[in-house]
C-alpha atoms as a PDB file:
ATOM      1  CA  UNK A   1       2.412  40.393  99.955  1.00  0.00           C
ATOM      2  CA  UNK A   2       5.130  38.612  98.686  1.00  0.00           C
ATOM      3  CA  UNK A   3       6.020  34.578  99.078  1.00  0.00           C
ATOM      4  CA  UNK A   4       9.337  32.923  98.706  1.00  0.00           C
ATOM      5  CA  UNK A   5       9.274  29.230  98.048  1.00  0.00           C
ATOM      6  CA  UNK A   6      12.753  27.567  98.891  1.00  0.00           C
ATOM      7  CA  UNK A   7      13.241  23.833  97.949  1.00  0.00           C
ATOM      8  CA  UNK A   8      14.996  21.381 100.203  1.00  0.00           C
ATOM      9  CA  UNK A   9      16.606  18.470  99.227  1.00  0.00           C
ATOM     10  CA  UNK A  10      14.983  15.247 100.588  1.00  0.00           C
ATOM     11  CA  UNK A  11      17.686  12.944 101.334  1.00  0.00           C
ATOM     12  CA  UNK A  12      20.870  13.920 103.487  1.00  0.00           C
ATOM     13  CA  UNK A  13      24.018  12.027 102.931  1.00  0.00           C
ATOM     14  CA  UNK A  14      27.017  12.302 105.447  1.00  0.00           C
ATOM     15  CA  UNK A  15      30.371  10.829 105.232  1.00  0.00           C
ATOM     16  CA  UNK A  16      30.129  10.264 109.671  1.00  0.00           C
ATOM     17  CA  UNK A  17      27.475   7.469 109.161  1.00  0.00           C
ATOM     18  CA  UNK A  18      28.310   4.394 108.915  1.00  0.00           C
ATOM     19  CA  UNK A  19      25.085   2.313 109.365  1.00  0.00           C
ATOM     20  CA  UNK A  20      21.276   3.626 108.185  1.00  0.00           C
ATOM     21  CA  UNK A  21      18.495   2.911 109.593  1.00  0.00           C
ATOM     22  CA  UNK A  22      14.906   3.356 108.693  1.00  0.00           C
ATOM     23  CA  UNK A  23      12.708   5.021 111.007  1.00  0.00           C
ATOM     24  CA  UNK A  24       9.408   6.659 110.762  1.00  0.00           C
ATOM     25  CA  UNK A  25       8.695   9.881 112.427  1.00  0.00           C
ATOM     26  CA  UNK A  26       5.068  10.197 113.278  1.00  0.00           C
ATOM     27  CA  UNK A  27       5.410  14.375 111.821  1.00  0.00           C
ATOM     28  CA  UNK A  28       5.863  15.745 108.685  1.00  0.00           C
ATOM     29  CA  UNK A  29       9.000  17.224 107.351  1.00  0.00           C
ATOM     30  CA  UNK A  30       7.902  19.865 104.355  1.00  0.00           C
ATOM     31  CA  UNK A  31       9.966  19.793 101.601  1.00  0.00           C
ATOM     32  CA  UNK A  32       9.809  24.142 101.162  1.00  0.00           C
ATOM     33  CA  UNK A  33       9.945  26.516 103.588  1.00  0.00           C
ATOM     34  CA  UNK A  34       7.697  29.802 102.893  1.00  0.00           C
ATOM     35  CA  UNK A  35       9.420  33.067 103.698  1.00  0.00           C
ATOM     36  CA  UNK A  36       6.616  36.023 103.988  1.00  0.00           C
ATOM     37  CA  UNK A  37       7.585  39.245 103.054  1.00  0.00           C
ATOM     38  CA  UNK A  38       5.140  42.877 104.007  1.00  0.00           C
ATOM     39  CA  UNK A  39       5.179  46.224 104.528  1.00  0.00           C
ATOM     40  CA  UNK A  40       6.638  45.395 107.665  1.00  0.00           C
ATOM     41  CA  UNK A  41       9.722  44.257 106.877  1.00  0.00           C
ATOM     42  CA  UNK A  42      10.976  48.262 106.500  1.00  0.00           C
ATOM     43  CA  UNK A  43      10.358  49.001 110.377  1.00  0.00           C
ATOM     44  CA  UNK A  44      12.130  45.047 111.030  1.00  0.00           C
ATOM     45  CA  UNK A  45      15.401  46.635 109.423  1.00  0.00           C
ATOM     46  CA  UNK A  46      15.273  49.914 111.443  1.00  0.00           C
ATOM     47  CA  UNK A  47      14.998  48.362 114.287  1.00  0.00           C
ATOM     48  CA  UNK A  48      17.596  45.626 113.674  1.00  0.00           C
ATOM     49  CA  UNK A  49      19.821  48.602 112.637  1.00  0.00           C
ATOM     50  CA  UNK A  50      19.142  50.089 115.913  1.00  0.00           C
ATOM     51  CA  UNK A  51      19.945  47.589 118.167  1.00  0.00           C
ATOM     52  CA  UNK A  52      23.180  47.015 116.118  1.00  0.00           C
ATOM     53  CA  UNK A  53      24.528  50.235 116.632  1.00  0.00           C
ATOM     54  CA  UNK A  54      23.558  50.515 120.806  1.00  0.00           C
ATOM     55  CA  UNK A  55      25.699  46.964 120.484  1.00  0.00           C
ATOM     56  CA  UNK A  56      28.388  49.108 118.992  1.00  0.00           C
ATOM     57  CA  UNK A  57      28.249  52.084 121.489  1.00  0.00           C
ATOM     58  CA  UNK A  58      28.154  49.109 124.366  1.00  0.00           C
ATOM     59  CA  UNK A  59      31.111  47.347 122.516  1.00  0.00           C
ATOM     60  CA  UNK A  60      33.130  50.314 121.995  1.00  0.00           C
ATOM     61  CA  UNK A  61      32.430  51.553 126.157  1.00  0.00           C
ATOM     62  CA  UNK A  62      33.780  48.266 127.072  1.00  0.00           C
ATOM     63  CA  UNK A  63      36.359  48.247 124.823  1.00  0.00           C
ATOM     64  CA  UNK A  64      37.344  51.387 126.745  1.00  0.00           C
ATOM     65  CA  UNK A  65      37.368  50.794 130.274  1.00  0.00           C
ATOM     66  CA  UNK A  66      39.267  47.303 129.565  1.00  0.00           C
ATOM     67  CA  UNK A  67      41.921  49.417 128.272  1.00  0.00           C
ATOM     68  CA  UNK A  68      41.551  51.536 131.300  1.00  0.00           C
ATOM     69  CA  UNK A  69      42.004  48.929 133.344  1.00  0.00           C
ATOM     70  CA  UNK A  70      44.888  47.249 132.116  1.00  0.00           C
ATOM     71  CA  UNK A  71      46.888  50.684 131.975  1.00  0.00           C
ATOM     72  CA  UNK A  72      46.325  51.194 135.394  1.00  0.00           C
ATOM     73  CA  UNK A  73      47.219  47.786 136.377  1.00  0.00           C
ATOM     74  CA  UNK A  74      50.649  48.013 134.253  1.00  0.00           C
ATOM     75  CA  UNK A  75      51.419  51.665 135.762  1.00  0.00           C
ATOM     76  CA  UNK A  76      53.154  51.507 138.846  1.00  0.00           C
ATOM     77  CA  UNK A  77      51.336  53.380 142.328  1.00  0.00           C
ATOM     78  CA  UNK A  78      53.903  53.354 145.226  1.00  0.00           C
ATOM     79  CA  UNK A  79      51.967  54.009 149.162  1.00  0.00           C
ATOM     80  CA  UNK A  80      53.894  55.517 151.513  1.00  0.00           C
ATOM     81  CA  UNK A  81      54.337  51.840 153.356  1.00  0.00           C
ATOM     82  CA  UNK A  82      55.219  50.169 150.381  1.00  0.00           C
ATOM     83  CA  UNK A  83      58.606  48.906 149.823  1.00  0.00           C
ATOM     84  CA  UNK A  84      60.623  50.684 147.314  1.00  0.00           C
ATOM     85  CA  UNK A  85      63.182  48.871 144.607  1.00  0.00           C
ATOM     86  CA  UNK A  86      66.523  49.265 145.420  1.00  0.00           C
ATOM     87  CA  UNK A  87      68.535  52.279 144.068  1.00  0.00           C
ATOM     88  CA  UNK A  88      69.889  52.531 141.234  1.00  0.00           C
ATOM     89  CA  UNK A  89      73.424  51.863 140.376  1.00  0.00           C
ATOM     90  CA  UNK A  90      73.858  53.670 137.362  1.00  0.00           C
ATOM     91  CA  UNK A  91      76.477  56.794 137.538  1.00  0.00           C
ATOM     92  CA  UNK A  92      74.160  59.184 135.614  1.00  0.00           C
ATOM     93  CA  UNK A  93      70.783  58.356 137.255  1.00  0.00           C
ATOM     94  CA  UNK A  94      70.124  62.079 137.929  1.00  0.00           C
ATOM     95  CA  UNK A  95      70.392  63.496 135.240  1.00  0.00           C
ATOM     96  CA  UNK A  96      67.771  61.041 133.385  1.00  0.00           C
ATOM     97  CA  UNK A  97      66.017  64.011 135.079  1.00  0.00           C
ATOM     98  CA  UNK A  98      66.913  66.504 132.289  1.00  0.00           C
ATOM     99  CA  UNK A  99      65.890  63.578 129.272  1.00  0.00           C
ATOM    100  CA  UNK A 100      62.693  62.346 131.028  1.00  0.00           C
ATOM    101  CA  UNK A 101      60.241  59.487 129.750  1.00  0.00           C
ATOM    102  CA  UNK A 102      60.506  58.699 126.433  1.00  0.00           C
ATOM    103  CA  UNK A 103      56.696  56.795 127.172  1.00  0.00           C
ATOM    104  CA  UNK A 104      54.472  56.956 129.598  1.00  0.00           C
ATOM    105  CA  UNK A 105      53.147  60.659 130.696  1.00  0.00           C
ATOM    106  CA  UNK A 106      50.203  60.598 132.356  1.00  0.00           C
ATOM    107  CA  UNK A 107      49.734  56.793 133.139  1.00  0.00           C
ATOM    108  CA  UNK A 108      52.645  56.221 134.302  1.00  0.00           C
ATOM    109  CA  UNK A 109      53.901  53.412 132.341  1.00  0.00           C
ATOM    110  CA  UNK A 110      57.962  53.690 131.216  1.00  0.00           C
ATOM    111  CA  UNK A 111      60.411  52.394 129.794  1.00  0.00           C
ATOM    112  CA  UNK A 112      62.971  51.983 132.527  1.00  0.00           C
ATOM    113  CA  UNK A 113      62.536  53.315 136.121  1.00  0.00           C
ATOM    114  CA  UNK A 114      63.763  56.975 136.988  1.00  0.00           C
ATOM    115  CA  UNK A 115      65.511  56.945 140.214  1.00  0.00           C
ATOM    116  CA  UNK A 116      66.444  60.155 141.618  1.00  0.00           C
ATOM    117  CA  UNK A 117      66.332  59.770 145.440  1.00  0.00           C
ATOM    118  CA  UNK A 118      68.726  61.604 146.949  1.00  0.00           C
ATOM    119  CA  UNK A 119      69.423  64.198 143.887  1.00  0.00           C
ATOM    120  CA  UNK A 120      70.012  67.657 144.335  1.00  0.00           C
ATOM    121  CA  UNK A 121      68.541  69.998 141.495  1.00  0.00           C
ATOM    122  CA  UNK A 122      68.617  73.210 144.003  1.00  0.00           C
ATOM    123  CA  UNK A 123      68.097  76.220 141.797  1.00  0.00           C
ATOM    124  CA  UNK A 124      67.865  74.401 138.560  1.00  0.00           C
ATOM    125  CA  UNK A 125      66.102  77.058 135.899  1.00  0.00           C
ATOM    126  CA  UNK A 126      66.630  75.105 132.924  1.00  0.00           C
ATOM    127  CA  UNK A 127      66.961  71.774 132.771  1.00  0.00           C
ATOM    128  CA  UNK A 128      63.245  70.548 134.386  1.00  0.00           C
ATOM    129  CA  UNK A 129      61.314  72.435 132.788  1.00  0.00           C
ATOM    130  CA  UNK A 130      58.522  70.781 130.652  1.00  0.00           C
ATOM    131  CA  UNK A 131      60.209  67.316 131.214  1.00  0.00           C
ATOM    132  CA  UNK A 132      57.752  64.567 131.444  1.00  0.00           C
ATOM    133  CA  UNK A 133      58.941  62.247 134.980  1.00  0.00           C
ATOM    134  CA  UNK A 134      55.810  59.937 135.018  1.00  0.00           C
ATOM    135  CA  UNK A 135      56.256  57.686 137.779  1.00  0.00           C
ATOM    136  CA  UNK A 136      59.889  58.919 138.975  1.00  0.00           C
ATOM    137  CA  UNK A 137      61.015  58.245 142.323  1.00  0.00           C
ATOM    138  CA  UNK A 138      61.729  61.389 144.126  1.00  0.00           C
ATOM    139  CA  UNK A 139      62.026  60.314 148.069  1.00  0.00           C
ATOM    140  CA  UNK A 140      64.457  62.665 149.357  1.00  0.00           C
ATOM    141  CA  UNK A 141      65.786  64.724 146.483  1.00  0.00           C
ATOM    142  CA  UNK A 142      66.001  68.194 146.220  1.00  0.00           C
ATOM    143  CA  UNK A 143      64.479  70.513 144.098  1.00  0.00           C
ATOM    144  CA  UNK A 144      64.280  73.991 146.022  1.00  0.00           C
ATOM    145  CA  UNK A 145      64.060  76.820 143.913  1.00  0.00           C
ATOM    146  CA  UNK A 146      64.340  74.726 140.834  1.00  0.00           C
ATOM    147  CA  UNK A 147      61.486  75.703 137.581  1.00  0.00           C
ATOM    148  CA  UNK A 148      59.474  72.349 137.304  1.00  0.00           C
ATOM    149  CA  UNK A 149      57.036  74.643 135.515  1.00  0.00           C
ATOM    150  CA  UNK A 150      54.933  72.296 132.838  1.00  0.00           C
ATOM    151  CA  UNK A 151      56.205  68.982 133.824  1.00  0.00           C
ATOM    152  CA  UNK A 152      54.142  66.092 133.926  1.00  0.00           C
ATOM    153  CA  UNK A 153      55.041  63.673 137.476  1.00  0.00           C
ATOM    154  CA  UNK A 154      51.941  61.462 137.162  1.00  0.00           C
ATOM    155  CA  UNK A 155      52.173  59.120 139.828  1.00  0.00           C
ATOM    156  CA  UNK A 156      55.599  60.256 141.013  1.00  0.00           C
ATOM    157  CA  UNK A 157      56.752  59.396 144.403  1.00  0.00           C
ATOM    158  CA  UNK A 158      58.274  62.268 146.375  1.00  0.00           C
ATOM    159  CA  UNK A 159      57.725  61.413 149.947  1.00  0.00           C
ATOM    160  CA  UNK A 160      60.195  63.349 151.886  1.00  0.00           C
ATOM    161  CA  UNK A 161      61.393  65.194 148.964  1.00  0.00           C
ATOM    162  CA  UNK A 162      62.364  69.245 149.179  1.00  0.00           C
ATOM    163  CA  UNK A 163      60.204  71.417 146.912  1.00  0.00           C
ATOM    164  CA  UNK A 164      60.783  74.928 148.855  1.00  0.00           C
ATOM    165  CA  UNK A 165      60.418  77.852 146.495  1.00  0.00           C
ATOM    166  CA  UNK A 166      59.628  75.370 143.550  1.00  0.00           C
ATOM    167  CA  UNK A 167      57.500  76.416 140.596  1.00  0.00           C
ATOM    168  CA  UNK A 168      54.937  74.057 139.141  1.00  0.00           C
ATOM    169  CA  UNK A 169      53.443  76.348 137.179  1.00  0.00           C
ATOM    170  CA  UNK A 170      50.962  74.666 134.323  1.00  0.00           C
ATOM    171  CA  UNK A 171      52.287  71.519 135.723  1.00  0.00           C
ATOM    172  CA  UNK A 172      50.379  68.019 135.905  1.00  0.00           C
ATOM    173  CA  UNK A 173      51.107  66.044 139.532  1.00  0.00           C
ATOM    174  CA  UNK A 174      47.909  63.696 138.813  1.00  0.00           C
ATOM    175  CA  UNK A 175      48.255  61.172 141.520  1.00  0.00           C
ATOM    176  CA  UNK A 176      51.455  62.343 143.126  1.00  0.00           C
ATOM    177  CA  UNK A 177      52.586  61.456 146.505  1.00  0.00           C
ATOM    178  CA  UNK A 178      53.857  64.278 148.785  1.00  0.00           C
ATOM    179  CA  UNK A 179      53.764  62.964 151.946  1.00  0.00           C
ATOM    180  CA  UNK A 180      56.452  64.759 154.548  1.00  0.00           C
ATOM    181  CA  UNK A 181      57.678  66.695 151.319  1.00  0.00           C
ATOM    182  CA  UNK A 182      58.773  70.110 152.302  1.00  0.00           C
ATOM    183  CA  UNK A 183      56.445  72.546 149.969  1.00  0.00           C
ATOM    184  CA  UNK A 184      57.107  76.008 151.856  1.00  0.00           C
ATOM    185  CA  UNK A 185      56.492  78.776 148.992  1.00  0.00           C
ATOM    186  CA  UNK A 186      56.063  76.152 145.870  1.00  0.00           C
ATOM    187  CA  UNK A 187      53.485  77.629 143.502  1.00  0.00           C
ATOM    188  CA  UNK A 188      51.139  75.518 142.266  1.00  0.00           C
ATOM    189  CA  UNK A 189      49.762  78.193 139.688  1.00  0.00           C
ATOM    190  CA  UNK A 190      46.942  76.263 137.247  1.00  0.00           C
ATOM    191  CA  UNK A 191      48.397  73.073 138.292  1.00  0.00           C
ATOM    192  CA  UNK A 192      46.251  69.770 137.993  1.00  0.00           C
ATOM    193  CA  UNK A 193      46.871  68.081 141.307  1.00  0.00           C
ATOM    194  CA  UNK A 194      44.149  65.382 141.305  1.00  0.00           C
ATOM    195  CA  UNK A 195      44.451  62.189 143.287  1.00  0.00           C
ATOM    196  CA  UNK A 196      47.721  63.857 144.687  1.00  0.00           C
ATOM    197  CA  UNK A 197      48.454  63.291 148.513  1.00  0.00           C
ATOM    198  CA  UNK A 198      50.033  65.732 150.986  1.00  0.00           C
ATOM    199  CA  UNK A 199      50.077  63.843 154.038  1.00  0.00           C
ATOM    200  CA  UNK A 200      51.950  65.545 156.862  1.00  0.00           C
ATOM    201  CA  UNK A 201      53.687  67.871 153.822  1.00  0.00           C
ATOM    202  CA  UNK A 202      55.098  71.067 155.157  1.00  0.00           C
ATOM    203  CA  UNK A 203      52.306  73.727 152.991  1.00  0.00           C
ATOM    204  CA  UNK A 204      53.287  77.092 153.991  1.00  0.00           C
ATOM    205  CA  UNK A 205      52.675  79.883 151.994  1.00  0.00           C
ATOM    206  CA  UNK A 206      52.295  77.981 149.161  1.00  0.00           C
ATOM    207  CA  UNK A 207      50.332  79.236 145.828  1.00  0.00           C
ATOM    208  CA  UNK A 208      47.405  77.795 144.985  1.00  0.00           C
ATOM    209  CA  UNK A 209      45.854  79.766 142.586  1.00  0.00           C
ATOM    210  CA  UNK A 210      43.553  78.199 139.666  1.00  0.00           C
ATOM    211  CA  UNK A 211      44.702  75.155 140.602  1.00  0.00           C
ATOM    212  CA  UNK A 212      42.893  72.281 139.167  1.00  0.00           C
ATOM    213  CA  UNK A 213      41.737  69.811 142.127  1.00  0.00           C
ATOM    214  CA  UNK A 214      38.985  67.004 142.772  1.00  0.00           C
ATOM    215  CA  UNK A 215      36.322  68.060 145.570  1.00  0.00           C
ATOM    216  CA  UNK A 216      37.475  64.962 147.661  1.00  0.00           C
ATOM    217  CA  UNK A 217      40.651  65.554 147.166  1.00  0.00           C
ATOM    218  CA  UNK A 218      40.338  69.233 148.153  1.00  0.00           C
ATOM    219  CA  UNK A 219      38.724  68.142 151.316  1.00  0.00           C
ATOM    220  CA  UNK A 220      41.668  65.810 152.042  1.00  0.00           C
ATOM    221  CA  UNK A 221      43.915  68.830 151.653  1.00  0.00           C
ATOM    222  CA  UNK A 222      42.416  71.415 153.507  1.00  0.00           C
ATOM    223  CA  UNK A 223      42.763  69.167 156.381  1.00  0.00           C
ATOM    224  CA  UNK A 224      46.835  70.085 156.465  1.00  0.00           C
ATOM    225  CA  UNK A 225      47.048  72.732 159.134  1.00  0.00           C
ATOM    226  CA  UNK A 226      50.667  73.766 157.763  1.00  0.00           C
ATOM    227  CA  UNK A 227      48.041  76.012 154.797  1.00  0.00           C
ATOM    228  CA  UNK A 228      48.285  79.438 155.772  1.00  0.00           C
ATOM    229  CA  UNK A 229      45.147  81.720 155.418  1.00  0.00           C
ATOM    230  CA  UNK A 230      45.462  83.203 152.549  1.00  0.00           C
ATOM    231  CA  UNK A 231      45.965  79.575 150.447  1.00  0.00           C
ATOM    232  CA  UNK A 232      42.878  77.847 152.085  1.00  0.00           C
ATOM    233  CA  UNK A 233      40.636  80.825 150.678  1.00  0.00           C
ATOM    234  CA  UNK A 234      42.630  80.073 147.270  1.00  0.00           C
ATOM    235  CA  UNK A 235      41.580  76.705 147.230  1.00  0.00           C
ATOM    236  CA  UNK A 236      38.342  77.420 149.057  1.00  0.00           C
ATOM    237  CA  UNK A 237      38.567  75.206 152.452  1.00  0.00           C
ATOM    238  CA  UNK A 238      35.740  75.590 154.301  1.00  0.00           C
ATOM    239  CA  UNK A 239      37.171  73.769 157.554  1.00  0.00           C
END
């Protein structure tokens, strides 16, 4: 065993006090302080090295979901009550289409809005394809026929939009809402559609194959009676 003997001065001084006064203390202040030292003081570091690095994995969780959080509460989610922002003035709104985000992807979050209610990409082979439209507002455009093959339109709002022969393809739709959106023949072909909505969408004969979908929000989809047969054993409805 090993003992450490540290002196301590036995008068304090302090520039704060302005008045002293003598007082006696009915304990005894030692002037050294003994610091013990074993064999124990190996399993005392392993342990405080332990508990350090669970406080790191803790920290570093937390860290984590903050960010989460405050990516989600900066992205934009429009419901299907919710009021929309007023269209957009400028000339060449649509074809922001063919640039896409320049930020964003899957969360959402952009630079400047990308309005394209009310465009018409009918047949468009070329110009969609792979484009990341995070977010874009879609309400009544038209893309029938067009290849939207491996775009990304996370939390994109297409309510009444026209996607009729439309290939998605590899695409992510994460959080998409298709309510009343005309769907008849879109393919859907190892697409990730989680979170998405199709209330009241029109779903006929529409592929489904491999696509990539929550069990909730299969169950939520399954419950559109537009699905022919041969789709609801793609996705695996059971109702």
């Amino acid at each position: 065993m090993a003992s450490l003997f540290l002196p301590l001065p036995h008068r304090f001084s302090s520039p704060a006090v302005v008045k002293r006064r003598r007082v006696s203390a009915p304990f005894h202040i030692h002037s050294s302080i003994r610091l013990n030292s074993s064999a124990n003081t190996n399993s005392s570091v392993s342990t405080c090295k332990e508990n350090s690095f669970q406080f790191k994995e803790v920290r570093n969780v937390a860290c984590g979901v903050l960010a989460v959080l405050a990516l989600t509460t900066t992205s934009p989610v429009f419901a299907a009550n919710q009021r929309l922002p007023p269209l957009s003035t400028d000339p060449n709104r649509c074809e922001r289409a063919f640039v896409g985000n320049t930020i964003g992807q899957a969360n959402g979050v952009y630079d400047k809005a990308i309005d394209l209610r009310f465009c018409d990409y009918t047949n468009d082979k070329t110009n969609l394809k792979g484009k990341s439209l995070a977010a874009a507002l879609m309400s009544d455009a038209k893309f029938d026929g067009a290849d939207m093959s491996e775009v990304v339109m996370s939390k994109a709002y297409a309510v009444g939009a026209s996607f009729k022969g439309t290939d998605f393809t590899n695409a992510v739709l994460d959080r998409v809402n298709f309510g009343k959106a005309n769907l008849q023949g879109a393919s859907f072909k190892n697409t990730v559609l989680s979170g998405s909505t199709f209330d009241d969408a029109q779903l006929q004969d529409v592929v489904f194959e491999d696509t990539i979908i929550g069990y909730i929000d299969l169950q939520k989809l399954c419950v559109n009676k537009t699905i022919s047969e041969d789709s609801r054993l793609e996705l695996g409805c059971r109702n």
